[in-house]
N, C-alpha and C. Protein backbone atom coordinates (compact mmCIF):
# COMPACT_ATOMS: atom_id res chain seq x y z
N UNK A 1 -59.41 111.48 -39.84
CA UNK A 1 -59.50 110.24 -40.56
C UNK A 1 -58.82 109.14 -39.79
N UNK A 2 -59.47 107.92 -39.93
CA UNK A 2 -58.62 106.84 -39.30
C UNK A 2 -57.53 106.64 -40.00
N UNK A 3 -56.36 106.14 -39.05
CA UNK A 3 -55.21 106.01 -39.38
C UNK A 3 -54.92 104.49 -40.37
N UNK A 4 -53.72 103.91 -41.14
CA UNK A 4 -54.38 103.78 -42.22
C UNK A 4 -53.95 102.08 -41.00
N UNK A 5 -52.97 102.18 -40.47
CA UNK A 5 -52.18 101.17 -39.54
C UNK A 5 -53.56 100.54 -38.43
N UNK A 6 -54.41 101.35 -37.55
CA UNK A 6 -55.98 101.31 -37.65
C UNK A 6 -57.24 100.59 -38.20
N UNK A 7 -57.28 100.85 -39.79
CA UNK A 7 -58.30 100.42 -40.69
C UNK A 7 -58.62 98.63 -40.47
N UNK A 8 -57.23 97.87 -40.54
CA UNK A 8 -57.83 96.49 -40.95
C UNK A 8 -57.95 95.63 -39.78
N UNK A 9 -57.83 96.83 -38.47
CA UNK A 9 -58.00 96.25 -36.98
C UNK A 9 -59.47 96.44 -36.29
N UNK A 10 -59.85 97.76 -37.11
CA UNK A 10 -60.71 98.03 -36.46
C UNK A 10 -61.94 97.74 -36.96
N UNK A 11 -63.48 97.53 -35.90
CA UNK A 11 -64.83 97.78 -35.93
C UNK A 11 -65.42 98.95 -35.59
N UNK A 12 -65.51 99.78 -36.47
CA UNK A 12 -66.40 100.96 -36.33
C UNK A 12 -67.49 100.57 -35.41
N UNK A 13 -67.99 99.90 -35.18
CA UNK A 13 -69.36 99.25 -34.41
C UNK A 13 -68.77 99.03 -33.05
N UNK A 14 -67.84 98.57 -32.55
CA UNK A 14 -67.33 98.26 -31.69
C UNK A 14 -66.67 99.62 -30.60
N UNK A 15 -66.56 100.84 -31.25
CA UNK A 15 -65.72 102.07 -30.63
C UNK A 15 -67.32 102.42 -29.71
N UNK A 16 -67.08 102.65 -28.53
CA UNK A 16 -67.93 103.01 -27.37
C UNK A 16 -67.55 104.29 -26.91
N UNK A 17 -65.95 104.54 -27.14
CA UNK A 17 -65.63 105.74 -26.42
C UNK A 17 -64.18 106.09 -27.33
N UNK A 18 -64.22 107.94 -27.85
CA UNK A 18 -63.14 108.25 -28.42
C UNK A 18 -62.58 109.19 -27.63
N UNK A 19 -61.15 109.49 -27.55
CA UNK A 19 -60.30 109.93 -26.53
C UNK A 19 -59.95 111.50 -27.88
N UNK A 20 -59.79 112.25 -27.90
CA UNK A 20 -59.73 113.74 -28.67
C UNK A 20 -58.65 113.79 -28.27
N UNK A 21 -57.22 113.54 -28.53
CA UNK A 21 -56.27 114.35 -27.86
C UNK A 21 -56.12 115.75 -29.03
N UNK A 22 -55.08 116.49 -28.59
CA UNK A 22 -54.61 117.91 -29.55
C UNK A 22 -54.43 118.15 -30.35
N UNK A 23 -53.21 117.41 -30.97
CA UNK A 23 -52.67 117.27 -32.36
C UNK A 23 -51.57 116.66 -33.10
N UNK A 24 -51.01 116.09 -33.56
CA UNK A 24 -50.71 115.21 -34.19
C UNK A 24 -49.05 115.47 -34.15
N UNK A 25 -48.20 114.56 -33.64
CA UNK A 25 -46.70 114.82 -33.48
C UNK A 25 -46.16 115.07 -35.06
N UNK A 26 -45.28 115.88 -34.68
CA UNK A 26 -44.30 116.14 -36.14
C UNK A 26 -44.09 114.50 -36.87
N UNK A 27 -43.79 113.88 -36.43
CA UNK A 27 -43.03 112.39 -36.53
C UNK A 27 -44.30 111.92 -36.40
N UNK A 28 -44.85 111.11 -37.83
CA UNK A 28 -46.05 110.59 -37.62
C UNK A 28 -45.96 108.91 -36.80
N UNK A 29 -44.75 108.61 -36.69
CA UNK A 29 -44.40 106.99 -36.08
C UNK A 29 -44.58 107.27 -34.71
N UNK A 30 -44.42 108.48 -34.31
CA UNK A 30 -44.57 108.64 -32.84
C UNK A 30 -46.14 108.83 -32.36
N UNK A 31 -47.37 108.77 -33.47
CA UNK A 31 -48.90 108.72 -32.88
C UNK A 31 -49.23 107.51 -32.48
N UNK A 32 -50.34 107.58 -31.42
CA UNK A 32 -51.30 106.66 -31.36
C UNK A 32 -50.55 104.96 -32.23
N UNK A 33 -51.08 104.91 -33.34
CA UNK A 33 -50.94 104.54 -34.48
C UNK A 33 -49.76 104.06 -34.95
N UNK A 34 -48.67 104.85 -34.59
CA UNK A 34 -47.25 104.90 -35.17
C UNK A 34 -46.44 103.23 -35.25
N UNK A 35 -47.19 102.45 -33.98
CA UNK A 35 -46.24 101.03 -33.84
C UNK A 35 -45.51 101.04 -32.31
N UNK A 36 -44.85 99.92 -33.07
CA UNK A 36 -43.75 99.78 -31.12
C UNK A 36 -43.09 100.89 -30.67
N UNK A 37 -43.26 101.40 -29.20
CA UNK A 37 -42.53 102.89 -29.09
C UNK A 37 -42.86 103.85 -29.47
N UNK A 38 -44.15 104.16 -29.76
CA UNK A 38 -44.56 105.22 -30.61
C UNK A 38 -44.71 106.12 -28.94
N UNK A 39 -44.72 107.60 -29.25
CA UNK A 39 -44.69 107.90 -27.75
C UNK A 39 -45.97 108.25 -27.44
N UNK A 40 -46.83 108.91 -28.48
CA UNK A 40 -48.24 109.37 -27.82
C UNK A 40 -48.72 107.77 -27.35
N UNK A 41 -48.40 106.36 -28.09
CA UNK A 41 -49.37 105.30 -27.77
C UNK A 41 -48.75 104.93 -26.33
N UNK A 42 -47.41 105.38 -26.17
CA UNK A 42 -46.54 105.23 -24.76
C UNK A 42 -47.56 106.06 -23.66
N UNK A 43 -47.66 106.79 -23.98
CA UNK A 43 -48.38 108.05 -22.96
C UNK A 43 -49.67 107.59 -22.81
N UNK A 44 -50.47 106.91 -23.76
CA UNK A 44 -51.46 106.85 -23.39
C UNK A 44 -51.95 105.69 -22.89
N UNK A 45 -50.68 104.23 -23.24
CA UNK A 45 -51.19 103.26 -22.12
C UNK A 45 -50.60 103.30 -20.26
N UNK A 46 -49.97 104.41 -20.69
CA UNK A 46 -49.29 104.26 -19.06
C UNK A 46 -50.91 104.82 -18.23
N UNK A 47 -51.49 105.98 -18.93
CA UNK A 47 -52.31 106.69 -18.44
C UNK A 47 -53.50 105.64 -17.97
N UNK A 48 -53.93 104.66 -18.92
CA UNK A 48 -54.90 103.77 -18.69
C UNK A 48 -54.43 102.50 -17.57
N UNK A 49 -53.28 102.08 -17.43
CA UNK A 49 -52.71 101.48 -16.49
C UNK A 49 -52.91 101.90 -14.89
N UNK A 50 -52.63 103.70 -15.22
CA UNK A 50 -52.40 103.98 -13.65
C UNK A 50 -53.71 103.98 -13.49
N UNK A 51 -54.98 104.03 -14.44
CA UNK A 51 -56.41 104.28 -14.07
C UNK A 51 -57.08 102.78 -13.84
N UNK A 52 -55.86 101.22 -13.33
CA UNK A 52 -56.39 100.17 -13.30
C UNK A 52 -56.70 99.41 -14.79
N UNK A 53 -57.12 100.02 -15.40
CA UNK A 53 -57.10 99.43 -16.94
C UNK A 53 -55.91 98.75 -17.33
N UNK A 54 -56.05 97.29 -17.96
CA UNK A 54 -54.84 96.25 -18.03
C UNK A 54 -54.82 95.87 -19.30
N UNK A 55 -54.40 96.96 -20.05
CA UNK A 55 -53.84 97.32 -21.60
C UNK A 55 -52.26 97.27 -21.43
N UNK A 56 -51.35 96.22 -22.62
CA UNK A 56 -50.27 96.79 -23.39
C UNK A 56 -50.07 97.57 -24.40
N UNK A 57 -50.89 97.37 -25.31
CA UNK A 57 -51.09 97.83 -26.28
C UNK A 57 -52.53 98.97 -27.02
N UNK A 58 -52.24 99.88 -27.74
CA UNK A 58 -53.14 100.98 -28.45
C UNK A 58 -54.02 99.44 -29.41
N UNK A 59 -53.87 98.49 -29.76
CA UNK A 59 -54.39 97.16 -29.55
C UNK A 59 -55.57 96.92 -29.07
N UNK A 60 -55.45 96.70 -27.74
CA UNK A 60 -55.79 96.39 -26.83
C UNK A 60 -57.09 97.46 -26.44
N UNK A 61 -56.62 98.83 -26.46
CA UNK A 61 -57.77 99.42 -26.26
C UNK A 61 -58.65 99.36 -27.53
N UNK A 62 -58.66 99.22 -28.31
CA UNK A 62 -59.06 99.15 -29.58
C UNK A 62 -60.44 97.83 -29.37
N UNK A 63 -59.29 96.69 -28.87
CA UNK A 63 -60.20 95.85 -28.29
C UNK A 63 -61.25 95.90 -27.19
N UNK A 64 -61.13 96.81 -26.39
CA UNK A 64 -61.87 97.34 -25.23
C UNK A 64 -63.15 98.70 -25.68
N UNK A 65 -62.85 98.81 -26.94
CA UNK A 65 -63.51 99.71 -27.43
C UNK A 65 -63.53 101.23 -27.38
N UNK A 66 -62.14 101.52 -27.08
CA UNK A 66 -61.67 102.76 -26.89
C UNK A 66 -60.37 103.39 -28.19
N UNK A 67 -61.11 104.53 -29.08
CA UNK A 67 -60.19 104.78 -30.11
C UNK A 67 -59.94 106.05 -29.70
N UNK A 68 -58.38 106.03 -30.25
CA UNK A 68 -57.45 107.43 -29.97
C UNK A 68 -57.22 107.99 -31.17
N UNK A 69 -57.58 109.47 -31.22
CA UNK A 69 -57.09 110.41 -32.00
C UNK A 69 -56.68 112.06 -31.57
N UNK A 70 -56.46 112.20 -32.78
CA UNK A 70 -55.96 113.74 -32.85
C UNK A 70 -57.39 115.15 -33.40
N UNK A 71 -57.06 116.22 -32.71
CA UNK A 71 -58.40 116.90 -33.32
C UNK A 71 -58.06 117.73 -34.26
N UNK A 72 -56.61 118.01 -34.36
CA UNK A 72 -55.61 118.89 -35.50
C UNK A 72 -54.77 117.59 -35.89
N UNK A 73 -55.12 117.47 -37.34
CA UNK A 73 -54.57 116.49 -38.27
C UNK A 73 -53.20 117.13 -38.78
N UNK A 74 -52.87 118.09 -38.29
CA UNK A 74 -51.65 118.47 -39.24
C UNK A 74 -50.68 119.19 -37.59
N UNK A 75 -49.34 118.83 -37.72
CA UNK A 75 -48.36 119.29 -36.36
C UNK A 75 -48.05 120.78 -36.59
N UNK A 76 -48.46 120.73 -35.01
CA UNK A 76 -48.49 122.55 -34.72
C UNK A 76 -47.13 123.02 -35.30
N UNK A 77 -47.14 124.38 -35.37
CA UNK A 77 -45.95 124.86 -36.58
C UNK A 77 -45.19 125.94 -35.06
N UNK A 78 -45.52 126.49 -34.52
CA UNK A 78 -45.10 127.30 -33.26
C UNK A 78 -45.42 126.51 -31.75
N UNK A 79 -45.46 127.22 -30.97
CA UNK A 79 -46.08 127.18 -29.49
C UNK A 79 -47.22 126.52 -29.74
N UNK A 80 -48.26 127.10 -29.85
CA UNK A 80 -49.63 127.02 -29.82
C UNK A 80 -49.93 126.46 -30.88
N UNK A 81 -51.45 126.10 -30.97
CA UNK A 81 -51.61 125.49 -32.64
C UNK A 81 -52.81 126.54 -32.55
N UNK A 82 -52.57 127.01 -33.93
CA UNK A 82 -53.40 128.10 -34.50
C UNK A 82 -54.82 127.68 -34.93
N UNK A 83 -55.68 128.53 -34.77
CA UNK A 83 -57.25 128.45 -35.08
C UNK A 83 -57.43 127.85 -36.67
N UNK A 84 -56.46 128.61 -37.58
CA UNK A 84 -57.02 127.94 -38.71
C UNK A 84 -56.52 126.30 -39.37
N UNK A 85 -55.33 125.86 -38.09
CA UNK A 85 -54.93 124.54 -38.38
C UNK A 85 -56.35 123.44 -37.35
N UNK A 86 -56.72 123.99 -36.13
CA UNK A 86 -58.11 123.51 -36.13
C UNK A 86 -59.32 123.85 -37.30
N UNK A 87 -59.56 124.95 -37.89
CA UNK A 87 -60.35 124.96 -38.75
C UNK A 87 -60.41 124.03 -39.69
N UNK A 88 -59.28 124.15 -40.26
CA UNK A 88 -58.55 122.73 -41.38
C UNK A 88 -58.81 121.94 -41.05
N UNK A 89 -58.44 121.20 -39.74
CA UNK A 89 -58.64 119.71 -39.25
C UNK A 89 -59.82 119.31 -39.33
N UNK A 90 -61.21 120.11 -38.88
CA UNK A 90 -62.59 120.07 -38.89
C UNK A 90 -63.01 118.79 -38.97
N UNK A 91 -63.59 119.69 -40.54
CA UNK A 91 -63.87 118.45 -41.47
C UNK A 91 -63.28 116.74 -41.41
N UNK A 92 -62.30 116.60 -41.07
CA UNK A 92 -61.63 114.94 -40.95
C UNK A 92 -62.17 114.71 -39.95
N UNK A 93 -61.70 115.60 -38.32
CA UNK A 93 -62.11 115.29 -37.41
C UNK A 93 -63.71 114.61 -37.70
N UNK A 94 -64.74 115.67 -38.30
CA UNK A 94 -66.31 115.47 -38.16
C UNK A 94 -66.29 114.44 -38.91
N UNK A 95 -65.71 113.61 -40.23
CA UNK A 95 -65.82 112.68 -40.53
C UNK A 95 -65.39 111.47 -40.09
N UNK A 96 -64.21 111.45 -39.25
CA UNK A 96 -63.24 110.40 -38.37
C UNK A 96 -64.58 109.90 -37.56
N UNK A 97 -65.17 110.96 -36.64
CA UNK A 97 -66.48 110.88 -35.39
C UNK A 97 -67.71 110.02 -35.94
N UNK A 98 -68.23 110.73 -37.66
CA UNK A 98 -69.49 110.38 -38.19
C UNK A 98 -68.81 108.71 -38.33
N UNK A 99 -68.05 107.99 -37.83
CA UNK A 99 -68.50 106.66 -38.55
C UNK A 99 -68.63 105.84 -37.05
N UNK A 100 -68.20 106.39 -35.86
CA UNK A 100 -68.47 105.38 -34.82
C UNK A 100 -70.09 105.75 -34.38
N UNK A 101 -71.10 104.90 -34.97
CA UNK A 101 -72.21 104.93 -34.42
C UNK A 101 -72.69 104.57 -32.99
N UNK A 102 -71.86 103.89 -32.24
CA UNK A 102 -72.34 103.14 -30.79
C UNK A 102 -71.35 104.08 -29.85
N UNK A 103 -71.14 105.08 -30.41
CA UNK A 103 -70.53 106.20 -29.38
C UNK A 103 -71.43 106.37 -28.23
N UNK A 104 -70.45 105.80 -26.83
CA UNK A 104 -71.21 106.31 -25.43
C UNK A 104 -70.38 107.42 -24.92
N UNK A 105 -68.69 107.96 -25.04
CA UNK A 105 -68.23 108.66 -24.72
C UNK A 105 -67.49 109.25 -25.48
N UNK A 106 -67.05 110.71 -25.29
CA UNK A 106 -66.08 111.42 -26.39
C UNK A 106 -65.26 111.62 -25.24
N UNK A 107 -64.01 111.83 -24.75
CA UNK A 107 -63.18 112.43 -23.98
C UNK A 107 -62.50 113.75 -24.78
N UNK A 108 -62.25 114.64 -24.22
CA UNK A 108 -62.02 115.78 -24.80
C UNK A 108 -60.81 116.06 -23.98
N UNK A 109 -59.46 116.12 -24.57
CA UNK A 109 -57.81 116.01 -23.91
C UNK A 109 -57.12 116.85 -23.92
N UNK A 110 -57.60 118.04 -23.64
CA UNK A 110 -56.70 119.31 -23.47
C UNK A 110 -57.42 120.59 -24.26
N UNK A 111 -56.87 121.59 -24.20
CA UNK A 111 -58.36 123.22 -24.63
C UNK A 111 -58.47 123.04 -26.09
N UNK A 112 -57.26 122.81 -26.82
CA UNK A 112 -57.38 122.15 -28.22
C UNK A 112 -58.54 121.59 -28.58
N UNK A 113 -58.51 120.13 -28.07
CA UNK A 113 -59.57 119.11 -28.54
C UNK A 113 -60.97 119.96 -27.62
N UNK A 114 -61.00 120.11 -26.65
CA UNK A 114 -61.92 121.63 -26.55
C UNK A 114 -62.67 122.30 -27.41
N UNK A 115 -61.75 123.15 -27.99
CA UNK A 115 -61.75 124.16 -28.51
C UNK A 115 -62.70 123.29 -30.22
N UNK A 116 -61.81 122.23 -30.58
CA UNK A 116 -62.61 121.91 -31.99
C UNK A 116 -63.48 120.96 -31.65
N UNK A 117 -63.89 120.68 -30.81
CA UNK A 117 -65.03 119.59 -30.36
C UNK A 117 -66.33 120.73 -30.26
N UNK A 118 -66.27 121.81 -29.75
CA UNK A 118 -67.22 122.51 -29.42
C UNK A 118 -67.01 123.67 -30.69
N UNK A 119 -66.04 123.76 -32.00
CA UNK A 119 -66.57 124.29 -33.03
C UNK A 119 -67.50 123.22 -34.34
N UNK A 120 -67.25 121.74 -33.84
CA UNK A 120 -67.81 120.86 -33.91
C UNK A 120 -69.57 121.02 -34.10
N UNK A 121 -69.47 120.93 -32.52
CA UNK A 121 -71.10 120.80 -31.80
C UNK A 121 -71.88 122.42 -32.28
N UNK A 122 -70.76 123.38 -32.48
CA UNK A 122 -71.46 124.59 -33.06
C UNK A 122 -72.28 124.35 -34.61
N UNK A 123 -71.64 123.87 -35.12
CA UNK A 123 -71.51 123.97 -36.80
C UNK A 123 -73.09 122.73 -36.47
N UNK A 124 -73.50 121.61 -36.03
CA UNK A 124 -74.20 120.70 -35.93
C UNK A 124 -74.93 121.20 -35.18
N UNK A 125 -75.41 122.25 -33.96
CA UNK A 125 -76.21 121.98 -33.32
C UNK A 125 -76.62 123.70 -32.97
N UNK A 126 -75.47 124.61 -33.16
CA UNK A 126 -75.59 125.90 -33.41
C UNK A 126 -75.38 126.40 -31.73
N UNK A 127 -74.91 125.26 -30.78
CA UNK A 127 -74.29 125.60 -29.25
C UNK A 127 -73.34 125.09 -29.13
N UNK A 128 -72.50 125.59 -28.50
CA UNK A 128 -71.52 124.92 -27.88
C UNK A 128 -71.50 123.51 -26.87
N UNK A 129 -70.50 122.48 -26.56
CA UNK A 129 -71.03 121.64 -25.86
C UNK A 129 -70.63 121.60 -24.54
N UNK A 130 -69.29 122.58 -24.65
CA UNK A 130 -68.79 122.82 -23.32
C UNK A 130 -68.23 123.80 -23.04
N UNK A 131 -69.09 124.75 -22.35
CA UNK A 131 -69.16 125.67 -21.80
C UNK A 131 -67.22 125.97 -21.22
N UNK A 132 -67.44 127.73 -21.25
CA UNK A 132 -65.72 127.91 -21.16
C UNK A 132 -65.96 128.08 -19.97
N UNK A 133 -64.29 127.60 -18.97
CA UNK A 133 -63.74 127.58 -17.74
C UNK A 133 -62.59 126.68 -17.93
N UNK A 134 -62.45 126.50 -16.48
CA UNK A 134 -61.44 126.00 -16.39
C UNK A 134 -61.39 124.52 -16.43
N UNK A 135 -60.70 123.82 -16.31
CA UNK A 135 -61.56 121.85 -17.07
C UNK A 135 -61.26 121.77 -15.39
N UNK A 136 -60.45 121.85 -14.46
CA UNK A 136 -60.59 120.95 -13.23
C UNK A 136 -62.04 121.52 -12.58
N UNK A 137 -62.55 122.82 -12.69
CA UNK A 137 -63.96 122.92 -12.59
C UNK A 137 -64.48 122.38 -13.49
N UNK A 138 -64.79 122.22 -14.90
CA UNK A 138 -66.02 121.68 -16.12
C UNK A 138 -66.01 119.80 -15.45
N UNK A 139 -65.15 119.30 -15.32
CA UNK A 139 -64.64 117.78 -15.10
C UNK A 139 -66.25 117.16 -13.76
N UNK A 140 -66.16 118.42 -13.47
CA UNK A 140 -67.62 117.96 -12.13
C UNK A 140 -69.00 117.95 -13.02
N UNK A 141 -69.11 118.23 -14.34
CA UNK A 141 -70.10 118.41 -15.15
C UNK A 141 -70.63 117.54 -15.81
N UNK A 142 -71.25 117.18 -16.35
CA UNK A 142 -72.02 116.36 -17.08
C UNK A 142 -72.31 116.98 -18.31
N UNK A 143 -72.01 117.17 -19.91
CA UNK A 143 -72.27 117.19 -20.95
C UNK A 143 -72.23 116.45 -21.78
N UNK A 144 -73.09 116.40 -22.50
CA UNK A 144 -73.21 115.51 -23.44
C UNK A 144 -74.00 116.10 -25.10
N UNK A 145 -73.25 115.62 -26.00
CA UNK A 145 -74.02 115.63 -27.13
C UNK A 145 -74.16 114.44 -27.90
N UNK A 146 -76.07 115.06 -28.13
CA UNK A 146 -76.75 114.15 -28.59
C UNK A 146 -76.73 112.90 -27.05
N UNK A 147 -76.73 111.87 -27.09
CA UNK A 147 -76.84 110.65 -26.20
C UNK A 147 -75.30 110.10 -25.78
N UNK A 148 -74.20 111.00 -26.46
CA UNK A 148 -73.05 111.05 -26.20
C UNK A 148 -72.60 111.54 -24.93
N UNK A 149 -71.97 110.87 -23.83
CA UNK A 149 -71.50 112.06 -22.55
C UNK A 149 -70.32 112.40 -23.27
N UNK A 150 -70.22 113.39 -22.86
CA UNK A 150 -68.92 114.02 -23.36
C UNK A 150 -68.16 114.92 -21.85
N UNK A 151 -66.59 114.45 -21.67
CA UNK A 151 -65.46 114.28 -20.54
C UNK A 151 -64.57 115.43 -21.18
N UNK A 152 -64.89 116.89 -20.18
CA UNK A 152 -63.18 117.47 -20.78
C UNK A 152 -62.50 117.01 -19.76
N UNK A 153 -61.05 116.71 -19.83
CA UNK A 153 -59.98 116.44 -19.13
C UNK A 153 -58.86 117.21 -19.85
N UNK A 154 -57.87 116.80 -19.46
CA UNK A 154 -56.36 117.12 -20.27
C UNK A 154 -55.87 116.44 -20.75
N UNK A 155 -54.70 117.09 -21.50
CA UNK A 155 -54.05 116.64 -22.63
C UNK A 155 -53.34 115.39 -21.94
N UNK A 156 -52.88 114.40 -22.89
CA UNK A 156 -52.84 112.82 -22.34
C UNK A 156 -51.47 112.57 -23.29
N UNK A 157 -50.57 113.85 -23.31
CA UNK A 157 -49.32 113.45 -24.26
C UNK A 157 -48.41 114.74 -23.67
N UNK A 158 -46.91 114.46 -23.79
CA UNK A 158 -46.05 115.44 -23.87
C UNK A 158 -45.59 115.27 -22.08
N UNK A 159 -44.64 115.81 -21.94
CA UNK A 159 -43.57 116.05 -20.87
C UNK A 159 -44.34 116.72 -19.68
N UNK A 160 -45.64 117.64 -19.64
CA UNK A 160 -45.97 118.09 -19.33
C UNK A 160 -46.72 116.95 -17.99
N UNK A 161 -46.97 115.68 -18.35
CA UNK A 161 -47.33 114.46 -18.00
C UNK A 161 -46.41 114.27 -16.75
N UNK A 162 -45.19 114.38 -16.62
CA UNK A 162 -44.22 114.03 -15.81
C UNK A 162 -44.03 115.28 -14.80
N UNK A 163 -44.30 116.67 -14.79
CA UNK A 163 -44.33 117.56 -14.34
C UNK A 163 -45.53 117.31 -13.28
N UNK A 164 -46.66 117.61 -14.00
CA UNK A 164 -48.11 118.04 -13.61
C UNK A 164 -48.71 116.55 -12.78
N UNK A 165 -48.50 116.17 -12.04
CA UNK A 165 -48.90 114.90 -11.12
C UNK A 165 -50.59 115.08 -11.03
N UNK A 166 -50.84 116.14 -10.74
CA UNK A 166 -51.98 116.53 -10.36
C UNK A 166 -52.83 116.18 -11.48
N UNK A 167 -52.84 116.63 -12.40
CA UNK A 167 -53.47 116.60 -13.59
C UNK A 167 -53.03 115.00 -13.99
N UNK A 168 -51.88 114.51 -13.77
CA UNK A 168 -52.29 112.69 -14.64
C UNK A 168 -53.32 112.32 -13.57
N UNK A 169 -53.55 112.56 -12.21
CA UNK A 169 -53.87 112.13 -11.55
C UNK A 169 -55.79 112.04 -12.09
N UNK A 170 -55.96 113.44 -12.17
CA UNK A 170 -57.20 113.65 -12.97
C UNK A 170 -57.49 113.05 -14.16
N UNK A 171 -56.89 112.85 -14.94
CA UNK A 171 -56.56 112.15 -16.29
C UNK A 171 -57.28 110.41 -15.77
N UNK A 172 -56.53 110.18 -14.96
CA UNK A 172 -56.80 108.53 -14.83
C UNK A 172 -58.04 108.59 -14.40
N UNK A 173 -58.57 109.44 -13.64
CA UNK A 173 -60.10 109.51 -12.90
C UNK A 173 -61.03 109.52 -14.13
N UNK A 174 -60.55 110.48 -14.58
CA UNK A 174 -61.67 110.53 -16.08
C UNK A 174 -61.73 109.22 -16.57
N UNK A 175 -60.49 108.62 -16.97
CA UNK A 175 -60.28 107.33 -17.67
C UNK A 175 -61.56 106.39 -17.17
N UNK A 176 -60.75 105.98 -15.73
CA UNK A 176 -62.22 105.07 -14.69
C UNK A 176 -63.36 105.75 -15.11
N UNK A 177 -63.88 107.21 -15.32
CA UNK A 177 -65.02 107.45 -15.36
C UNK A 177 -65.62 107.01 -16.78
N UNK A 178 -65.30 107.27 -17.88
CA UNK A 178 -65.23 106.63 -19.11
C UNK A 178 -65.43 104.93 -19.38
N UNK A 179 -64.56 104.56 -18.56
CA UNK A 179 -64.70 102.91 -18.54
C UNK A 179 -65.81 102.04 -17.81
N UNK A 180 -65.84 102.84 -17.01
CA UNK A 180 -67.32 102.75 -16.73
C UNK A 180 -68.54 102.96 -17.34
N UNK A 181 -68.60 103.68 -17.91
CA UNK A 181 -69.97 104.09 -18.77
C UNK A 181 -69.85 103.01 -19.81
N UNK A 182 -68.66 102.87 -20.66
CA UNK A 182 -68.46 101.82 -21.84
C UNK A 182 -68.59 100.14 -21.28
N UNK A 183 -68.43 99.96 -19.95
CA UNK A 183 -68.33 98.62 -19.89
C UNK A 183 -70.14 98.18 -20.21
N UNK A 184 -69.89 97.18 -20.74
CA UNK A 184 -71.34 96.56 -21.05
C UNK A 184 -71.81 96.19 -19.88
């Protein structure tokens, strides 16, 4: 579901491309969404910056026609986030998606958003949309559902960002690749 901080900013008509990240921080001030300092919206304009994109603000992409969410609406409880807290999420997720009609891209941000994007495309289309491997191999691929391309990359939040160079590095490529398709 759109977030509620979201609603009186946004044009459903206007979203060209949605970013899938994993799942939703314990601390809901710290999403996307959350406001000044929020850290996923921290993480995710640095990411669009290093990819040339000249965003301050989760704002801003909004204005550019790029919306950020989560594919598990509820914060992982262990390590991992469990199959039936994606199961749960589903439904919001498939309704959050059913309202941007001028969708040109989905980005898909780590095996998570993966994982329920393609129980997604199962339940609607009775295939999967992206085939299992590894994403720095799938990333050379081209899928798409429906007239949608659809981008796995990685996850675009967490510490793991500051470690893994390699992977922001990929991250921003996707980004450019995305921004491209959306620019008019």
């Amino acid at each position: 579901m759109i977030p509620q901080s979201a609603v009186k900013t946004i044009d459903p008509a206007s979203v060209y491309a949605v970013m899938i990240n994993e799942v939703v921080p314990k601390d809901p001030r710290q999403d996307f969404y959350g406001g000044s300092g929020a850290a996923y919206a921290e993480s995710a304009i640095s990411l669009f910056r290093q990819a040339d994109v000249d965003v301050s603000t989760v704002s801003e992409l909004l204005d550019r026609g790029v919306y950020l969410t989560n594919a598990v609406k509820y914060p992982k409880i262990g390590y991992a986030v469990e199959t039936s807290a994606i199961e749960r999420s589903l439904p919001l997720l498939e309704e959050e998606l059913s309202r941007f009609q001028n969708l040109r891209v989905i980005m898909l941000m780590g095996d998570t958003a993966k994982k329920s994007f393609n129980m997604l495309a199962k339940k609607q289309t009775g295939k999967n949309c992206i085939p299992s491997g590894a994403t720095y191999k799938l990333r050379a691929g081209e899928f798409y559902f429906g007239n949608v391309r659809v981008i796995p990359s990685y996850i675009m939040t967490g510490g793991n960002l500051l470690i893994e160079k390699s992977k922001t590095q990929m991250i921003t490529e996707d980004i450019k690749k995305m921004m491209e398709i959306i620019l008019p």
